[in-house]
N, C-alpha and C. Protein backbone atom coordinates (compact mmCIF):
# COMPACT_ATOMS: atom_id res chain seq x y z
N UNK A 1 72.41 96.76 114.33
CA UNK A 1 71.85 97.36 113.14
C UNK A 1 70.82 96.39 112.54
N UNK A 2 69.57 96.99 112.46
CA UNK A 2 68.30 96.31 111.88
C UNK A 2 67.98 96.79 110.26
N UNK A 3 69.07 95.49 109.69
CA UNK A 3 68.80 95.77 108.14
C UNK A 3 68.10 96.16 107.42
N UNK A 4 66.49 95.15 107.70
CA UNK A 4 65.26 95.55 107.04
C UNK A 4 64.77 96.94 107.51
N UNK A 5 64.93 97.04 108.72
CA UNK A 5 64.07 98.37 109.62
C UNK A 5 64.82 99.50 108.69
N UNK A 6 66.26 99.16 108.33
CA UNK A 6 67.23 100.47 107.88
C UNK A 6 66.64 100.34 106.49
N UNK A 7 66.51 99.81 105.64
CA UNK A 7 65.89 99.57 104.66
C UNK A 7 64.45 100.74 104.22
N UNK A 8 63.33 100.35 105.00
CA UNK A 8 62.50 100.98 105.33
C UNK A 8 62.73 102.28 105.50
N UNK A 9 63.77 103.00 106.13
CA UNK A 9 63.71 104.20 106.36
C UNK A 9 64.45 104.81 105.36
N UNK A 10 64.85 104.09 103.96
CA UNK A 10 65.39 105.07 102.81
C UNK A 10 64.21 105.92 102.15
N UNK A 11 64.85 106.95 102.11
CA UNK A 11 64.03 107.95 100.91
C UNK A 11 64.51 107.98 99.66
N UNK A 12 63.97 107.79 98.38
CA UNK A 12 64.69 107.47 97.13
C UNK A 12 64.17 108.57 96.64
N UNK A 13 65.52 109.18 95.52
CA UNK A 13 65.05 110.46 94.91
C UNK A 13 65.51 110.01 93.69
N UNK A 14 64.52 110.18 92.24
CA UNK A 14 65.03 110.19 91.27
C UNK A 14 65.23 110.83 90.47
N UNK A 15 65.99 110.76 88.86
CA UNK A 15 66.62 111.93 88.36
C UNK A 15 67.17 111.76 87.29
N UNK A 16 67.13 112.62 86.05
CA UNK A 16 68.08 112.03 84.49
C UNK A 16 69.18 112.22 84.96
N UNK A 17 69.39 110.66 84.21
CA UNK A 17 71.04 110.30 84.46
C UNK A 17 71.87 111.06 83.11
N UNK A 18 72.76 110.53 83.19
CA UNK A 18 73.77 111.29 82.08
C UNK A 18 74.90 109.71 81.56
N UNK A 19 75.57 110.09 80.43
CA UNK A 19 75.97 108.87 80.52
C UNK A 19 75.24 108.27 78.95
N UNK A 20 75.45 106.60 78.28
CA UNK A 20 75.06 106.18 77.53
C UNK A 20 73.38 105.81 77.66
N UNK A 21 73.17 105.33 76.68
CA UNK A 21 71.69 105.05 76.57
C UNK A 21 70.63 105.72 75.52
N UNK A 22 71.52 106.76 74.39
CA UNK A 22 70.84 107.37 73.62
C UNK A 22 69.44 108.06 74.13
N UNK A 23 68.29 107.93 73.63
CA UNK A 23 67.59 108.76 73.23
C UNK A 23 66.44 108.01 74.76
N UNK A 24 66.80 107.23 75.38
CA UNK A 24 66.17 106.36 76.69
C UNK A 24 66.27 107.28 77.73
N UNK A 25 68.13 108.02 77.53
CA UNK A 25 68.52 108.54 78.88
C UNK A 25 67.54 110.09 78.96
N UNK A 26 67.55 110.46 77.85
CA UNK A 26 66.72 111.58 77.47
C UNK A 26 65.28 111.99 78.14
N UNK A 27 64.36 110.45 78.32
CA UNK A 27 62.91 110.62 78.76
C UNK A 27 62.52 109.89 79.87
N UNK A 28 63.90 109.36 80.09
CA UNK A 28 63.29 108.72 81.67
C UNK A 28 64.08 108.88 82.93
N UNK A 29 63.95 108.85 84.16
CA UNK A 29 64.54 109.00 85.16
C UNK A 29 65.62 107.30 85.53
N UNK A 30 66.75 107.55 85.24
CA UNK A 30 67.47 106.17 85.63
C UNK A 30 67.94 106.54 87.31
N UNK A 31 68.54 107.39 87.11
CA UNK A 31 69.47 107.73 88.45
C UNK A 31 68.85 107.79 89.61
N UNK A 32 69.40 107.22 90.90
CA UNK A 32 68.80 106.99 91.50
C UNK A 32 69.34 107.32 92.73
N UNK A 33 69.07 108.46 93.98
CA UNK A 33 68.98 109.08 95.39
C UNK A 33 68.99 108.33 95.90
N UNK A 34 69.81 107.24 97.17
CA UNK A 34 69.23 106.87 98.25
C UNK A 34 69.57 107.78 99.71
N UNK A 35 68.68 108.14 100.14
CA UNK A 35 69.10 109.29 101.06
C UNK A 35 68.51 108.56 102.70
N UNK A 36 69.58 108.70 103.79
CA UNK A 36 68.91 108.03 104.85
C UNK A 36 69.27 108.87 106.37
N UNK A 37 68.40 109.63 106.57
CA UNK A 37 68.92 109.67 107.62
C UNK A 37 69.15 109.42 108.74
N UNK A 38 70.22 109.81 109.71
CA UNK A 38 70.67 109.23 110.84
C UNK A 38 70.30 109.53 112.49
N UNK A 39 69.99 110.56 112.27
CA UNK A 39 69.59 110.92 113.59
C UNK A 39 68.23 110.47 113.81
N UNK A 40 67.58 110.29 112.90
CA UNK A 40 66.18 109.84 113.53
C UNK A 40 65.49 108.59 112.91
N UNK A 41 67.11 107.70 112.71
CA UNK A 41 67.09 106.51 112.54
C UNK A 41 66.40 105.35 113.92
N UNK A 42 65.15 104.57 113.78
CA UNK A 42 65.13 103.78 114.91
C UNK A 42 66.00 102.30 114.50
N UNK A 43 66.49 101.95 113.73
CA UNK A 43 67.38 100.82 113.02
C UNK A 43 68.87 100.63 113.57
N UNK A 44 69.41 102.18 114.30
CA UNK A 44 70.79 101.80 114.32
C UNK A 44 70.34 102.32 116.15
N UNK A 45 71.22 102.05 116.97
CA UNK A 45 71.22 102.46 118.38
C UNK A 45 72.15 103.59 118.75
N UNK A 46 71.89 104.43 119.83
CA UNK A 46 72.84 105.74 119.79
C UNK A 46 74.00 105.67 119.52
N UNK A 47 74.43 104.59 120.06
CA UNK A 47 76.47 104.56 119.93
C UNK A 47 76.37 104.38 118.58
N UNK A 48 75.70 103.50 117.67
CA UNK A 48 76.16 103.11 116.19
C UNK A 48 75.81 104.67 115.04
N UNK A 49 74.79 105.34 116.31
CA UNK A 49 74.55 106.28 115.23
C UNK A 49 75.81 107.37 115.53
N UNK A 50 76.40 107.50 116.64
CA UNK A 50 77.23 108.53 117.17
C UNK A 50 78.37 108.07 115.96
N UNK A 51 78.52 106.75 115.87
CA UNK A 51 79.88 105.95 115.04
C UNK A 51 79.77 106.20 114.02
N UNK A 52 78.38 106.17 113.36
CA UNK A 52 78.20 106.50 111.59
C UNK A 52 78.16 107.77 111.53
N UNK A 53 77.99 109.02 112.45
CA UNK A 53 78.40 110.52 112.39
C UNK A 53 79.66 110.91 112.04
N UNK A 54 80.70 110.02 113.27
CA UNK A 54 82.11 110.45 112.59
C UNK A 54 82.73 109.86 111.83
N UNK A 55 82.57 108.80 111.40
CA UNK A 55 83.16 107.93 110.54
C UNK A 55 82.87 108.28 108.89
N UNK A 56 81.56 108.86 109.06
CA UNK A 56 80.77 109.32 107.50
C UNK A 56 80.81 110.62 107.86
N UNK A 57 81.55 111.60 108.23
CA UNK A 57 81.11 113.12 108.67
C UNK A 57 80.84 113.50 107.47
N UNK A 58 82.11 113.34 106.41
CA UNK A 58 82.39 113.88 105.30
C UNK A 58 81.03 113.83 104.27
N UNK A 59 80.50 112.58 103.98
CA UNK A 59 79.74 112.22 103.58
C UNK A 59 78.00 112.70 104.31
N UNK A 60 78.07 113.34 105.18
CA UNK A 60 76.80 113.53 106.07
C UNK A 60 75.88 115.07 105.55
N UNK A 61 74.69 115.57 105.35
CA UNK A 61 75.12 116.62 104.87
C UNK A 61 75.06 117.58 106.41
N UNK A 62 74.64 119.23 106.38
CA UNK A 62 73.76 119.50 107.82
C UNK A 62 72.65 118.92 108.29
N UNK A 63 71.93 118.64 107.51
CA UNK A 63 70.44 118.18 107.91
C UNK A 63 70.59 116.59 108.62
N UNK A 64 71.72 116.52 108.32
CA UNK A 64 72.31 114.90 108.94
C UNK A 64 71.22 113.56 108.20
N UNK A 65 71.62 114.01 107.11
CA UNK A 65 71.57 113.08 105.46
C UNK A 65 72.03 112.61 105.36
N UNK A 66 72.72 110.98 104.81
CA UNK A 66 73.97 110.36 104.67
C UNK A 66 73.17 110.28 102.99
N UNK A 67 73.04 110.27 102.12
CA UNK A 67 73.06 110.25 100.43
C UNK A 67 73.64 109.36 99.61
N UNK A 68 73.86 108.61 98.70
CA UNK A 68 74.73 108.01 98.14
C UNK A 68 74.02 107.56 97.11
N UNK A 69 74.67 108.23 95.41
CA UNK A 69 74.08 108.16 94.30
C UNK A 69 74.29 106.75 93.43
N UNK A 70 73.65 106.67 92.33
CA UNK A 70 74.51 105.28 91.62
C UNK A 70 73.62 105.49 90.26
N UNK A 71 74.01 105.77 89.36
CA UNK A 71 73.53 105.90 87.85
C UNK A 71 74.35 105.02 86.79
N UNK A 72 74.91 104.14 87.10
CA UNK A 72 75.59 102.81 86.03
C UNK A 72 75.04 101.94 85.62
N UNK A 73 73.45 102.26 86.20
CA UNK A 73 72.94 100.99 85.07
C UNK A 73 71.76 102.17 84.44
N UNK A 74 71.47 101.13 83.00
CA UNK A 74 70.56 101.79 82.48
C UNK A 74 69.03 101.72 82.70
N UNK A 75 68.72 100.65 84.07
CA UNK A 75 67.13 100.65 84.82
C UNK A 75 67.05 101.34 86.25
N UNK A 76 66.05 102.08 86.33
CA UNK A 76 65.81 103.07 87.90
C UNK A 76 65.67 101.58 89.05
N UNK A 77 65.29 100.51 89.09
CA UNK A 77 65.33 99.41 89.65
C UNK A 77 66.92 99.18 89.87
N UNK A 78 67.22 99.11 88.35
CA UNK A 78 68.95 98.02 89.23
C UNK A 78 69.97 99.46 89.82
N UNK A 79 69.32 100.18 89.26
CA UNK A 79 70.31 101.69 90.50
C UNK A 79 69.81 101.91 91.38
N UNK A 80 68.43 101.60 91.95
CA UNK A 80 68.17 101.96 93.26
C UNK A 80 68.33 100.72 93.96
N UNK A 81 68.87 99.37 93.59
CA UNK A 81 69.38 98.34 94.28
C UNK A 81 70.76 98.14 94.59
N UNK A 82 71.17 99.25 93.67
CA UNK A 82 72.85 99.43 94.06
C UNK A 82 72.84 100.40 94.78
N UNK A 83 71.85 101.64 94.63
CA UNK A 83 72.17 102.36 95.65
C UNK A 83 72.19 102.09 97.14
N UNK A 84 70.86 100.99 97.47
CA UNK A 84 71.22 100.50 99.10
C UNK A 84 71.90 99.69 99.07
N UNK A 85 72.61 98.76 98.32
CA UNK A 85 74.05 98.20 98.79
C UNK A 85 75.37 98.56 98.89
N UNK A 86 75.40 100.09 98.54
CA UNK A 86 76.41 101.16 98.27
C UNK A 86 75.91 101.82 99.51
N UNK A 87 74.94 101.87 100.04
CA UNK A 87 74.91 102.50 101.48
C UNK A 87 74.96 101.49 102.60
N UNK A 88 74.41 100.51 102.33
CA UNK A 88 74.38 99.42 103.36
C UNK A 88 76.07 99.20 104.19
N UNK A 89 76.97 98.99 102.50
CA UNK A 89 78.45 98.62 102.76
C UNK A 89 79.31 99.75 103.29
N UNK A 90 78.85 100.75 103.24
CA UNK A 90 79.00 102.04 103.73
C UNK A 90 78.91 102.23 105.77
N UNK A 91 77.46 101.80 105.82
CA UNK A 91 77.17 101.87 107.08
C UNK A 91 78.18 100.74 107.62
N UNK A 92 77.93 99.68 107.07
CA UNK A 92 78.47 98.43 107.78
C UNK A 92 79.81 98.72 108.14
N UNK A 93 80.81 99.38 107.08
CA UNK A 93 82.22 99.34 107.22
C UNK A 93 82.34 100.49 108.13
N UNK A 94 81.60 101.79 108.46
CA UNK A 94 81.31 102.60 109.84
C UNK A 94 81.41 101.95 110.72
N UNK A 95 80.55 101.02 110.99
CA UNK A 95 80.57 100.00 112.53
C UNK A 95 80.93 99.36 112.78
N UNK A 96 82.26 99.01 111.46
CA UNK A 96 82.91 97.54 112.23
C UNK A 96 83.93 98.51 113.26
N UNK A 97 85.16 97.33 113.93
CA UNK A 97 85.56 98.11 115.08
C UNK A 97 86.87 98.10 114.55
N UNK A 98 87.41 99.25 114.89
CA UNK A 98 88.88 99.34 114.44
C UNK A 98 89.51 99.16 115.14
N UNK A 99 91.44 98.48 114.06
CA UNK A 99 92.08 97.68 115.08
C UNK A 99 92.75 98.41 115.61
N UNK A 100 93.13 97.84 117.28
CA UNK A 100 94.34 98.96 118.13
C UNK A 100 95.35 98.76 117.69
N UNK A 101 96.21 99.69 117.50
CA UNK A 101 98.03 100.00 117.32
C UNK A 101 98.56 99.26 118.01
N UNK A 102 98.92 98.51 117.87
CA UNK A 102 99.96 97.36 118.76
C UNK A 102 101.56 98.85 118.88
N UNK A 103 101.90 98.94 119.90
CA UNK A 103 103.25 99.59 120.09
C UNK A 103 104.37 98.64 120.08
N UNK A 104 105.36 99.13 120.30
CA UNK A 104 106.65 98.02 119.89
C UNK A 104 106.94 97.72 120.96
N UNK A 105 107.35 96.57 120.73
CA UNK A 105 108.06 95.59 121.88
C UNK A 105 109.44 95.67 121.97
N UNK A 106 110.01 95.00 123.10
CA UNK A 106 111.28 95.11 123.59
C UNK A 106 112.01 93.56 122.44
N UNK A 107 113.35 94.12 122.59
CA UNK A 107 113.41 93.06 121.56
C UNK A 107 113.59 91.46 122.34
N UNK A 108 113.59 90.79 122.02
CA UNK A 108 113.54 89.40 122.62
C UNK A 108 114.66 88.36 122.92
N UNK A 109 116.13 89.49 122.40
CA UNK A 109 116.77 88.78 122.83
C UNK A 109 117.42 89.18 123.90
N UNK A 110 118.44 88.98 124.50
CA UNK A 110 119.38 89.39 125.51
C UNK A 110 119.34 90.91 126.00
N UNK A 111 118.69 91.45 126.72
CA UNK A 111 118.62 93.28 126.59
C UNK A 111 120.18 93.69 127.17
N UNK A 112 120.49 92.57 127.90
CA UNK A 112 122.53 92.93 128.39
C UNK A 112 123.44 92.64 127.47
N UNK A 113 122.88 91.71 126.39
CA UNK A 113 123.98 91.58 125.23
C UNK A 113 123.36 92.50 124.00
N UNK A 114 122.29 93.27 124.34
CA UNK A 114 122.28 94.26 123.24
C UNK A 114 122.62 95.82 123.66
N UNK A 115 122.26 96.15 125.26
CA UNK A 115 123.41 96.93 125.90
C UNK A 115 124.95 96.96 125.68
N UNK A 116 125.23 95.49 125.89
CA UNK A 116 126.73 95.89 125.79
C UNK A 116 127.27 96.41 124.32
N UNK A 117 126.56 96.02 123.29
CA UNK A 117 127.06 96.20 121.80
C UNK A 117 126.57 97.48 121.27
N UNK A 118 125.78 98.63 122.09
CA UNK A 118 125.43 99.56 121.93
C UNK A 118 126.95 100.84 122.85
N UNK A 119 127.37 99.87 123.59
CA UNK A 119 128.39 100.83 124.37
C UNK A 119 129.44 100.17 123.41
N UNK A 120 129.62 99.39 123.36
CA UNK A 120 130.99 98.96 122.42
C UNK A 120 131.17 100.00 121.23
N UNK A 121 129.96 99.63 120.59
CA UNK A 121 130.00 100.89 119.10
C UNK A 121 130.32 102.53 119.90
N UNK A 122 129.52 102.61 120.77
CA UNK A 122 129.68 104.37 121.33
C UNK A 122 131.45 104.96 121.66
N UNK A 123 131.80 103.41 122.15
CA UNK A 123 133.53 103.68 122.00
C UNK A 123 134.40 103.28 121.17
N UNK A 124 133.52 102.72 120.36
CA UNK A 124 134.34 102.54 118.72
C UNK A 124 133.98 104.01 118.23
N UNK A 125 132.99 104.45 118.00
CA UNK A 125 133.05 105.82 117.72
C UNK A 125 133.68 107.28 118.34
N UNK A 126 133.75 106.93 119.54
CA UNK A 126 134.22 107.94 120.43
C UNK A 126 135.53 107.91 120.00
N UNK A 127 136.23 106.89 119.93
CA UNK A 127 137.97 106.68 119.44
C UNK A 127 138.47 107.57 118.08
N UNK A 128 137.20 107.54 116.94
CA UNK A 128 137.49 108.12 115.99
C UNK A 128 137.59 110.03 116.09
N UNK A 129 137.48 110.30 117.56
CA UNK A 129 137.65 111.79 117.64
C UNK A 129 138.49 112.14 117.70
N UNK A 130 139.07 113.48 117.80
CA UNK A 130 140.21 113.96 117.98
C UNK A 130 141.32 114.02 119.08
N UNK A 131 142.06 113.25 118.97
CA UNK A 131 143.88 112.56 119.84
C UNK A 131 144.01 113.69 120.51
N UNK A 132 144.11 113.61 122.00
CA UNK A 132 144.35 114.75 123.22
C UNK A 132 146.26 114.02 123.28
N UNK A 133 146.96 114.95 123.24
CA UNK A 133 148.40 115.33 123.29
C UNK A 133 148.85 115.74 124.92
């Protein structure tokens, strides 16, 4: 993944925010679009883009948009700088690699002295049935 190159290929959309700021939020655009898309990204390589498809499906739109808004500050600058680090951390945590399921192991001690204490109990229990006459 080519940070700057991914960088480059954001489209920023802006927009009245909502929220504090009195009579500021009213006449200016704070909120801030970063919209990027993926398929005709040259920044990420096919497998990373195949990875950020399913990993972000939810988040993807049809047009294969990945989007991600941010209106918490009160300058169109410091929200459209959160918006690509709110997508950046986004992509990044897509491509890291997830860990395999370790399955369970055998236990480590004696498997004939944990056999035998598995039949011991089965005829400690078996005893508690009903007395043949």
């Amino acid at each position: 993944m080519d940070k700057q190159q991914l960088e480059k290929e954001l489209n920023f959309k802006t927009s009245r925010s909502s929220g504090s700021g009195g009579q500021h939020v009213n006449k200016t655009e704070t909120k801030v679009e970063a919209r990027f898309e993926v398929d005709a990204s040259s920044a990420l390589t096919f497998y990373e883009k195949r990875k950020v498809r399913q990993s972000l499906s939810n988040r993807i739109s049809k047009e294969g948009i990945l989007s991600v808004t941010s209106d918490s500050r009160r300058s169109q600058v410091l929200n459209r700088g959160a918006a690509v680090k709110k997508l950046l951390r986004l992509i990044k945590k897509a491509l890291r690699a997830r860990k395999r399921r370790k399955g369970p192991r055998p236990l480590k001690a004696n498997p004939k002295k944990r056999l035998d204490n598995k039949k011991q109990q089965s005829e400690k229990k078996a005893l508690r049935g009903k007395v043949k006459i």
